[in-house]
Protein backbone atom coordinates (compact mmCIF):
# COMPACT_ATOMS: atom_id res chain seq x y z
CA UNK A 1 96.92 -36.47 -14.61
CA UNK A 2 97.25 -33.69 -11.78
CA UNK A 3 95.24 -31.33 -14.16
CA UNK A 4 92.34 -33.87 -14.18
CA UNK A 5 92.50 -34.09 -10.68
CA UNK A 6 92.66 -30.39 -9.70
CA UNK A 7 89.55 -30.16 -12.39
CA UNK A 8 87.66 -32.80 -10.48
CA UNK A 9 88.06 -30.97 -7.25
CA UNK A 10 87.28 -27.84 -8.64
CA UNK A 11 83.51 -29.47 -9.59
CA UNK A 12 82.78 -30.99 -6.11
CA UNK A 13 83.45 -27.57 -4.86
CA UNK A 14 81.10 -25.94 -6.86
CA UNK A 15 78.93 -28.22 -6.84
CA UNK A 16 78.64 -28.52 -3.16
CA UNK A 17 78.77 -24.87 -2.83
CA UNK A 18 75.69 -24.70 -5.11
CA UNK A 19 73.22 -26.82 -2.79
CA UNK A 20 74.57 -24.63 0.40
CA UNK A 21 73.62 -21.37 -1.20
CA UNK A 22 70.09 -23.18 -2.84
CA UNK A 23 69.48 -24.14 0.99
CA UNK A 24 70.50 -20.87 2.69
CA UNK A 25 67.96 -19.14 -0.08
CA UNK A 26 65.24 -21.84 0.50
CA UNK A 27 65.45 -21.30 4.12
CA UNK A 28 65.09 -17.48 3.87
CA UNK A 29 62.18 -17.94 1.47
CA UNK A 30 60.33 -20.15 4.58
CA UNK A 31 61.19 -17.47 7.16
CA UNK A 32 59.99 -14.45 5.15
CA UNK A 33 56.53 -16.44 4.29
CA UNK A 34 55.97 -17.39 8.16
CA UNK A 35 56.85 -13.75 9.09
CA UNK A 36 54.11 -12.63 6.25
CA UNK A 37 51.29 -15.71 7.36
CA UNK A 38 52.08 -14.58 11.07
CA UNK A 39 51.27 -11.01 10.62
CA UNK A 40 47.88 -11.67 8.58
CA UNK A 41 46.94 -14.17 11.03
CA UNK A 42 47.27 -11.48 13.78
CA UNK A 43 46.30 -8.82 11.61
CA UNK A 44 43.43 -6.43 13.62
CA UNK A 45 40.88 -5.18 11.00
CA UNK A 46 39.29 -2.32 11.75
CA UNK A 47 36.60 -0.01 10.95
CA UNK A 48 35.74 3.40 10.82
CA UNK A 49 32.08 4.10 12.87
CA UNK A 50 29.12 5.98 10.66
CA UNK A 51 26.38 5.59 12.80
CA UNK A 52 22.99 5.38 10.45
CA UNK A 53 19.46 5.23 11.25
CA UNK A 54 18.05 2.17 12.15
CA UNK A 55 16.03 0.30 9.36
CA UNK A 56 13.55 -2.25 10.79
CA UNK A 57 11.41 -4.22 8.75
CA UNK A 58 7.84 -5.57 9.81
CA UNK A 59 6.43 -8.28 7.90
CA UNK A 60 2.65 -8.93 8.58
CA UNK A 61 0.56 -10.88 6.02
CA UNK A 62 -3.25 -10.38 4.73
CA UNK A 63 -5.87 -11.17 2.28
CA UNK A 64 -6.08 -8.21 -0.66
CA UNK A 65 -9.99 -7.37 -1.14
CA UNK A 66 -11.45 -4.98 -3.45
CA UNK A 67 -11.69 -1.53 -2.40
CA UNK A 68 -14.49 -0.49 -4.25
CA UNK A 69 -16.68 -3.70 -4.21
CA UNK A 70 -20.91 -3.27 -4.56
CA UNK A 71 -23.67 -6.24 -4.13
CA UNK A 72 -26.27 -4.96 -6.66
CA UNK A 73 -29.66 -5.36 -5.28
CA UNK A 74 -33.20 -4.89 -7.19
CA UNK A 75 -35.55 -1.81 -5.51
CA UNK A 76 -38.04 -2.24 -8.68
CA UNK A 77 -39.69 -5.02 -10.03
CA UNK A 78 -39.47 -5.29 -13.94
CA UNK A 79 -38.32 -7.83 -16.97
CA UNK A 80 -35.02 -7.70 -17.44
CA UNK A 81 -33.84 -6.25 -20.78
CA UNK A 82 -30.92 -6.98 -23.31
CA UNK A 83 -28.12 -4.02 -23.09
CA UNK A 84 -25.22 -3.57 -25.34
CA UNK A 85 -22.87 -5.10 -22.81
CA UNK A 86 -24.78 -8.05 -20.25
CA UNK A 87 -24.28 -8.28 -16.99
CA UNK A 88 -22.29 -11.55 -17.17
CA UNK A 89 -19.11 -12.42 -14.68
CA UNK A 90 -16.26 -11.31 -16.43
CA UNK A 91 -17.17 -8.63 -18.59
CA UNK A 92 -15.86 -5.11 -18.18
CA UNK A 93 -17.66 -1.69 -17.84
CA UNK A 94 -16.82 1.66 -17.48
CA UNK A 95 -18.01 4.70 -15.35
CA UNK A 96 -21.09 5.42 -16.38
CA UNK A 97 -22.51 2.96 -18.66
CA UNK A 98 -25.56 0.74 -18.21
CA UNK A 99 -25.30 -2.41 -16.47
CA UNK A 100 -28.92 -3.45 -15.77
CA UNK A 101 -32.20 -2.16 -17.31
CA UNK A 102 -35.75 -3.17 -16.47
CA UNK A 103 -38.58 -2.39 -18.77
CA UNK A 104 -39.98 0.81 -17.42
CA UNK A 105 -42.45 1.29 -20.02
CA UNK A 106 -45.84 0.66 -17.83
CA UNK A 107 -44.05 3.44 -15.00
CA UNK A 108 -42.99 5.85 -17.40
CA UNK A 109 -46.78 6.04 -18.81
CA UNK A 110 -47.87 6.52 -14.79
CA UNK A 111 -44.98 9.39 -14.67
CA UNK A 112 -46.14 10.74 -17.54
CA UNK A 113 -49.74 11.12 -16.27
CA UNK A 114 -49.17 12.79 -13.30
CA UNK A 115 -47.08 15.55 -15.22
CA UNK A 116 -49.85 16.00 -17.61
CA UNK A 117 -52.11 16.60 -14.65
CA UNK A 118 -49.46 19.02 -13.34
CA UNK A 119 -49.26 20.93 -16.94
CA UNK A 120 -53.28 21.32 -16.56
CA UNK A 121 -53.72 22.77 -13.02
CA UNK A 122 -50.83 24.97 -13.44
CA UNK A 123 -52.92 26.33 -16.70
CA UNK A 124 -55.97 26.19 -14.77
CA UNK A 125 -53.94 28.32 -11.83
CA UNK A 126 -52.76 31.27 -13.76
CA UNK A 127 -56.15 33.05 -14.73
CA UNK A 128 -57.09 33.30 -11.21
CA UNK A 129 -53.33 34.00 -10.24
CA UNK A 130 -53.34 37.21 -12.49
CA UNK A 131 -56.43 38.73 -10.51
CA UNK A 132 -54.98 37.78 -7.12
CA UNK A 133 -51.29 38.25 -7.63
CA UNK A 134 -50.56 39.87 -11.01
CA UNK A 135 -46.73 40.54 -10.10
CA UNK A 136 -46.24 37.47 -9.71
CA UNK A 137 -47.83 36.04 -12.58
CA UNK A 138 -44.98 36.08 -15.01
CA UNK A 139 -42.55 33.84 -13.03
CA UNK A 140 -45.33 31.37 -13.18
CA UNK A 141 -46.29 31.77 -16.71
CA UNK A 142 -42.41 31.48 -17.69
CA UNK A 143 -42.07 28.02 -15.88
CA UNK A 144 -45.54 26.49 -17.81
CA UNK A 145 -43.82 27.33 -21.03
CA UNK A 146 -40.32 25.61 -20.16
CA UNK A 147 -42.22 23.03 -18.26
CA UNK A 148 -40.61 19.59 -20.99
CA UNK A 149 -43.02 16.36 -19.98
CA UNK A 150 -39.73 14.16 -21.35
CA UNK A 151 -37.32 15.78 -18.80
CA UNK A 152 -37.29 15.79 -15.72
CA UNK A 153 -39.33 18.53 -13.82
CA UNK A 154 -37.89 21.60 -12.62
CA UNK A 155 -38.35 22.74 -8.71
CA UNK A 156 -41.06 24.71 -8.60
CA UNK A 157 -41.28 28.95 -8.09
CA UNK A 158 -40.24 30.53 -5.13
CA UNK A 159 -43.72 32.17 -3.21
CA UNK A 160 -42.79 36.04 -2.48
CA UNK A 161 -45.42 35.56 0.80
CA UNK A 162 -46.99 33.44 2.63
CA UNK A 163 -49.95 34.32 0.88
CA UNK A 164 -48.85 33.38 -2.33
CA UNK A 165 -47.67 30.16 -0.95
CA UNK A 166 -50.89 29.02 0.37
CA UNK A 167 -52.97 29.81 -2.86
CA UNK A 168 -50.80 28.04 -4.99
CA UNK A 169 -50.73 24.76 -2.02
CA UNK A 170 -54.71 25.05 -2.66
CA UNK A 171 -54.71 24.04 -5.83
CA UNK A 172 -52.69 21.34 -5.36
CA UNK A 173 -49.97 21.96 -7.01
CA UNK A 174 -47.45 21.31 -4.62
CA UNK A 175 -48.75 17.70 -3.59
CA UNK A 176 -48.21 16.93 -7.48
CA UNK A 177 -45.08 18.62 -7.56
CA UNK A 178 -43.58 16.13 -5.27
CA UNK A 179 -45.13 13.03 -6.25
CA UNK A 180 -43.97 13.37 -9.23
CA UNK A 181 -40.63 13.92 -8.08
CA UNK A 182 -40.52 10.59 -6.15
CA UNK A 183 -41.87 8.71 -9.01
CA UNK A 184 -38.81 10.49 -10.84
CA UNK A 185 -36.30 8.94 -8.48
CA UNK A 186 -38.14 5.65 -8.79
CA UNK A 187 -37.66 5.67 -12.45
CA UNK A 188 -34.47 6.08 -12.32
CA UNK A 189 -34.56 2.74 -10.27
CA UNK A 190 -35.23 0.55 -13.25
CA UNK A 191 -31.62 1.76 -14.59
CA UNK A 192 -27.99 0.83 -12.97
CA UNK A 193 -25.35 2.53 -14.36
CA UNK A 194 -21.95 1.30 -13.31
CA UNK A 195 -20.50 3.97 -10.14
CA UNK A 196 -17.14 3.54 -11.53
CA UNK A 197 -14.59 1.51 -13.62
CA UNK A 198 -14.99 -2.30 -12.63
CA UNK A 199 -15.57 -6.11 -13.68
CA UNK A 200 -18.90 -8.22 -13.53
CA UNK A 201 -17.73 -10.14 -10.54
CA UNK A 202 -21.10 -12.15 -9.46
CA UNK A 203 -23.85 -12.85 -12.08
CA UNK A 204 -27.17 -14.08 -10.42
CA UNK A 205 -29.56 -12.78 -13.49
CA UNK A 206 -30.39 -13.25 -17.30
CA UNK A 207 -32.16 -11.16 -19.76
CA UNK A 208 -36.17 -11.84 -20.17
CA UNK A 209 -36.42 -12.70 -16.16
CA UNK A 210 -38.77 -11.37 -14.05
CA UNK A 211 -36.75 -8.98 -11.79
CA UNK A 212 -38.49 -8.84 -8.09
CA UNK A 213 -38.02 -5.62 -5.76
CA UNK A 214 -35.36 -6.49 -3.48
CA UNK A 215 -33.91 -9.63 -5.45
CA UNK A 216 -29.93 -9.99 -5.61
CA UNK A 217 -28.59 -9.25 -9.19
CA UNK A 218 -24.77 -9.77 -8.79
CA UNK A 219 -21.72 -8.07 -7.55
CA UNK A 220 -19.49 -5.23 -9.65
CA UNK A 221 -15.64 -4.92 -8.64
CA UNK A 222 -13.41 -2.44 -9.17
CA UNK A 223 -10.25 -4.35 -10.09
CA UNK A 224 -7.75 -0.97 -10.05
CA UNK A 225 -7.42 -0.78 -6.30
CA UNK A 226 -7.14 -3.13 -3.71
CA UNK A 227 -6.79 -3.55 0.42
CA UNK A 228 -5.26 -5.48 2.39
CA UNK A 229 -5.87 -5.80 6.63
CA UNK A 230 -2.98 -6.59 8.36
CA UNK A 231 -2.77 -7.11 12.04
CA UNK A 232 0.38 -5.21 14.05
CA UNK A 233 1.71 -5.31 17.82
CA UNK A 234 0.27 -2.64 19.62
CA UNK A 235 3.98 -2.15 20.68
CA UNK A 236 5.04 -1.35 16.82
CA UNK A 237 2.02 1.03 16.10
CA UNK A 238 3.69 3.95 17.37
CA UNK A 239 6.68 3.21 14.58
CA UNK A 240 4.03 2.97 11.42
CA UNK A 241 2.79 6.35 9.75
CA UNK A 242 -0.27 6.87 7.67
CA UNK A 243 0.70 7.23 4.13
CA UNK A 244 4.50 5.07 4.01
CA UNK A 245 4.95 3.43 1.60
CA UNK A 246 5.07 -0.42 1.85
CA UNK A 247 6.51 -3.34 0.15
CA UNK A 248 4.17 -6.20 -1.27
CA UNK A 249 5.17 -9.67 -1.61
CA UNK A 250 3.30 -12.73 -2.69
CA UNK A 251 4.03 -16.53 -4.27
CA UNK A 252 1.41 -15.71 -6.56
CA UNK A 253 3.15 -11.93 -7.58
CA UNK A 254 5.70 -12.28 -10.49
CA UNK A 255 7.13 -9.00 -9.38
CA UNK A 256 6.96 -7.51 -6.18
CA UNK A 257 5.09 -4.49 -5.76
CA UNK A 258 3.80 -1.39 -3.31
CA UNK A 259 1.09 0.41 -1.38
CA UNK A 260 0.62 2.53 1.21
CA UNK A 261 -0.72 3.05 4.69
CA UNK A 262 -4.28 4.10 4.47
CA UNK A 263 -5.73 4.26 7.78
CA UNK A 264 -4.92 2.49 11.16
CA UNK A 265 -7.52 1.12 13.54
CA UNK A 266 -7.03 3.43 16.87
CA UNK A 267 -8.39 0.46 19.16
CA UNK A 268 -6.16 -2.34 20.30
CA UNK A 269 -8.12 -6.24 20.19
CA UNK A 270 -7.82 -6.68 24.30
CA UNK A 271 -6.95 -10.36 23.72
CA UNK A 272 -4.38 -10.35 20.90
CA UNK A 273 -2.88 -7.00 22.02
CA UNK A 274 -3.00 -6.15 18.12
CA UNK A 275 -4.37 -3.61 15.72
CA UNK A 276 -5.54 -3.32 12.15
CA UNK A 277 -3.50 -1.23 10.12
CA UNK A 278 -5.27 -0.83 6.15
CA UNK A 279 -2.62 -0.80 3.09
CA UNK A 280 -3.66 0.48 -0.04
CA UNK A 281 -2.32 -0.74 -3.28
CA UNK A 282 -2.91 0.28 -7.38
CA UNK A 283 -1.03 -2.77 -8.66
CA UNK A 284 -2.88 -4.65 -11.31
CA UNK A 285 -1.33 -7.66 -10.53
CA UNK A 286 -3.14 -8.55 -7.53
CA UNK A 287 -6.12 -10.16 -7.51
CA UNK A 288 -9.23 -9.93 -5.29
CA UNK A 289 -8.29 -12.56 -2.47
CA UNK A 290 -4.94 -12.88 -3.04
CA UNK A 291 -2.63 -13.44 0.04
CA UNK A 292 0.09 -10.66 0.65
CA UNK A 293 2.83 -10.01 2.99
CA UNK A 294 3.78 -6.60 3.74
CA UNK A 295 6.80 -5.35 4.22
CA UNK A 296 6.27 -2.33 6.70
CA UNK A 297 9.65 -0.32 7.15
CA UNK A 298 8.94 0.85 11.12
CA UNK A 299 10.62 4.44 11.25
CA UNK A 300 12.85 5.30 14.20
CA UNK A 301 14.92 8.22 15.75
CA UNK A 302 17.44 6.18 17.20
CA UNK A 303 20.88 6.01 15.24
CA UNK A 304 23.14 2.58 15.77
CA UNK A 305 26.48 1.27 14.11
CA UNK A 306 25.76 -2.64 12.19
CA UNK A 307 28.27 -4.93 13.58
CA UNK A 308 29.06 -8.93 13.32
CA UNK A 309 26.96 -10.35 16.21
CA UNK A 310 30.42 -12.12 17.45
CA UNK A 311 32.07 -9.05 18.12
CA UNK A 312 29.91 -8.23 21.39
CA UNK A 313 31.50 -8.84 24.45
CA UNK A 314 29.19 -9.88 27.09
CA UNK A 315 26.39 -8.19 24.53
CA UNK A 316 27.32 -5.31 26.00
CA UNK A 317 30.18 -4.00 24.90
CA UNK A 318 32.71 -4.17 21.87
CA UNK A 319 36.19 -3.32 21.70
CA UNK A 320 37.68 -0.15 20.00
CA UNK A 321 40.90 0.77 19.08
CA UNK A 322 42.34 4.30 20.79
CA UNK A 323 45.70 5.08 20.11
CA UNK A 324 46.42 1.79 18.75
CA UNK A 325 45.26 0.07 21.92
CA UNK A 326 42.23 -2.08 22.43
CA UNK A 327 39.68 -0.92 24.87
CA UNK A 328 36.17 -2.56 25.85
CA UNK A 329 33.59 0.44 25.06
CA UNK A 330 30.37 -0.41 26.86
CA UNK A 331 27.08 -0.26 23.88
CA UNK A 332 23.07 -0.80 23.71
CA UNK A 333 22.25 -3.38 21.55
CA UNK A 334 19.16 -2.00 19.76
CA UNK A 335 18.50 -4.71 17.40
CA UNK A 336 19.66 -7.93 16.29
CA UNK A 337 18.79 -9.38 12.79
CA UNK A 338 20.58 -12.76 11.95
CA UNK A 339 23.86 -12.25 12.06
CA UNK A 340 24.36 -8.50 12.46
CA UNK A 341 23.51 -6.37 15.90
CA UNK A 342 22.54 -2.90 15.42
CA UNK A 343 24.65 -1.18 18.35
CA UNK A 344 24.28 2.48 20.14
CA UNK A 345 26.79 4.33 22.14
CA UNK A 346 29.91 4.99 19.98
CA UNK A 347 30.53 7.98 18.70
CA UNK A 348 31.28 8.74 14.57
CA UNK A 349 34.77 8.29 13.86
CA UNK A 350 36.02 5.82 16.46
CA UNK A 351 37.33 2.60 15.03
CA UNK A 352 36.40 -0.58 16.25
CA UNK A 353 37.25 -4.16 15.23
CA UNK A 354 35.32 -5.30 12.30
CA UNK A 355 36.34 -8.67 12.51
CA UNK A 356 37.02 -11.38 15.21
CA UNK A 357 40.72 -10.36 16.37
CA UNK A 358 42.24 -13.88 18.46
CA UNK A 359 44.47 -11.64 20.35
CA UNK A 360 42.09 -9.13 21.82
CA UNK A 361 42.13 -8.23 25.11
CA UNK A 362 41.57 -5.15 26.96
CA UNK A 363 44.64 -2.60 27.38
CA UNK A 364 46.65 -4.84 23.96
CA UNK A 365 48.59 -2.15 22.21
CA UNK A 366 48.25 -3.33 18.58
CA UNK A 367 51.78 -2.90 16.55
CA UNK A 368 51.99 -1.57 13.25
CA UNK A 369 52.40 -4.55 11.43
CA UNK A 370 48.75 -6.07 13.52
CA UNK A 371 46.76 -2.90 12.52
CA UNK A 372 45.25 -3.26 9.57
């Protein structure tokens, strides 16, 4: 009986023991983790200062155009003939080829006259020509024989005197010479060959018309290069360079792409206070009035640190840590984008607080366990 009472006292002991030493552990376990929540609440994180030039992006928006962008207009009168390719909206031509051709049949004939007329006087001229000037006479024979009525004429002999000049301007021969050369250059008129790579962009003509001197025909486009105005503060122009490059964004681009600054207007609009700076692009996704916004990085020789707007005090000043104790250093605040402030006036290797610290205040000496 005694041992079963000794063994029952024995348990409560133990047992009671148990929950004092489960509660002097639990107890501990709540100290340490307020000790550990205290010190990262009043933890001070800092940050090292690598001051960077300042990036500044100016978005301005315009309509891309064509670069290279003709209206074709008639200076001959003809009926307009079939070509391997017609002039019709949409269709392609290269550098070169034919657009439009006008039946030049009834001119040619003319030109083709007035040469033969040439080709008889000159044959007419050199008889006499050997008598009067018989060194001369072989320059002038030479240029009969190589003289092609199917090409175009070649310029005439240079006259050794003035004497020579005027016996040859007797017989005419230079007031042909130059007719036909305009009637050359007309010729050419009834052809259009296409001044570079491009795309049918206006159609006002069919084959078998009646083409009138001075009649529009259409428009031709280069589609590999494109423009776009944009108009910029007179008080960013001194920040933009000719030839940056520049980002190009659109709702109707599937990719964003580039160009370049081509040219900027030197005059500023007096009522706008703006300017017209020219970006150049080679993207083939753009189309000929498509709107664009461009992305104009302004370049700048002043260097800043980028900070979390609430860390200015005052937006003047921020606070650094020296020697582990907080002190207001005074800053220009150069710019401000969302958030972030783009401050001047600390030097490369100071720390400062990079995040809001509740316990700042000037002169605080920050403690081991609060510095970060």
């Amino acid at each position: 009986m005694l041992n079963k009472k000794i063994t029952l006292i024995t348990a409560i002991i133990i047992i009671g023991a148990s929950f004092l030493i489960a509660g002097f552990l639990n107890s501990q376990k709540e100290s340490i983790q307020r000790v550990e929540n205290n010190s990262k609440k009043n933890n001070a994180v800092t940050t090292t200062v690598k001051n960077k030039p300042i990036e500044n992006i100016l978005s301005v928006g315009g309509t891309a155009e064509a670069f290279n962008k003709i209206q074709l207009y008639a200076e001959v009168s003809g009926i307009l003939e079939t070509t391997s390719t017609e002039f019709r909206v949409g269709n392609h031509f290269r550098k070169g080829d034919i657009l439009i051709k006008m039946d030049d049949a009834v001119f040619r004939n003319n030109l083709m006259a007035q040469k033969s007329t040439l080709l008889n006087n000159l044959t007419l001229l050199l008889p006499d020509l050997s008598l009067d000037f018989p060194k001369e006479t072989t320059k002038w024979e030479n240029y009969l024989k190589e003289l092609d009525l199917e090409k175009n004429i070649k310029p005439l002999p240079d006259t050794k005197s003035d004497k020579e000049r005027y016996y040859v301007a007797a017989r005419n021969i230079y007031n042909q010479y130059y007719s036909i050369k305009s009637q050359e250059q007309t010729l050419a008129k009834y052809t259009i060959k296409a001044p570079y790579d491009g795309v049918v962009t206006q159609s006002d003509i069919k084959p078998g018309v009646l083409v009138r001197a001075g009649q529009k025909l259409g428009e031709f486009t280069d589609v590999n290069i494109y423009e776009i105005a944009v108009s910029v503060s007179s008080d960013d122009l001194a920040q933009i360079k000719i030839g940056e490059k520049v980002a190009l964004t659109s709702t109707d681009l599937l990719d964003n792409c580039t160009g370049s600054i081509e040219r900027i207007n030197p005059n500023i609009d007096r009522t706008s206070q703006t300017t017209t700076v020219y970006i150049i692009s080679k993207n083939k996704s753009i189309k000929d009035g498509m709107y664009i916004t461009a992305h104009i990085k302004k370049s700048t020789d002043n260097y800043a640190v980028e900070v979390n707007k609430e860390l200015l005090i005052n937006n003047n000043s921020v606070f650094v840590v020296k020697d582990s104790v907080l002190a207001l250093q005074r800053i220009n605040v150069e710019l401000i984008k969302n958030n972030k402030a783009f401050v001047s006036g600390i030097k490369d290797g100071q720390k400062i607080l990079a995040k809001t610290y509740t316990n700042a205040a000037e002169g605080k000496k920050l403690s081991e366990l609060e510095l970060n």
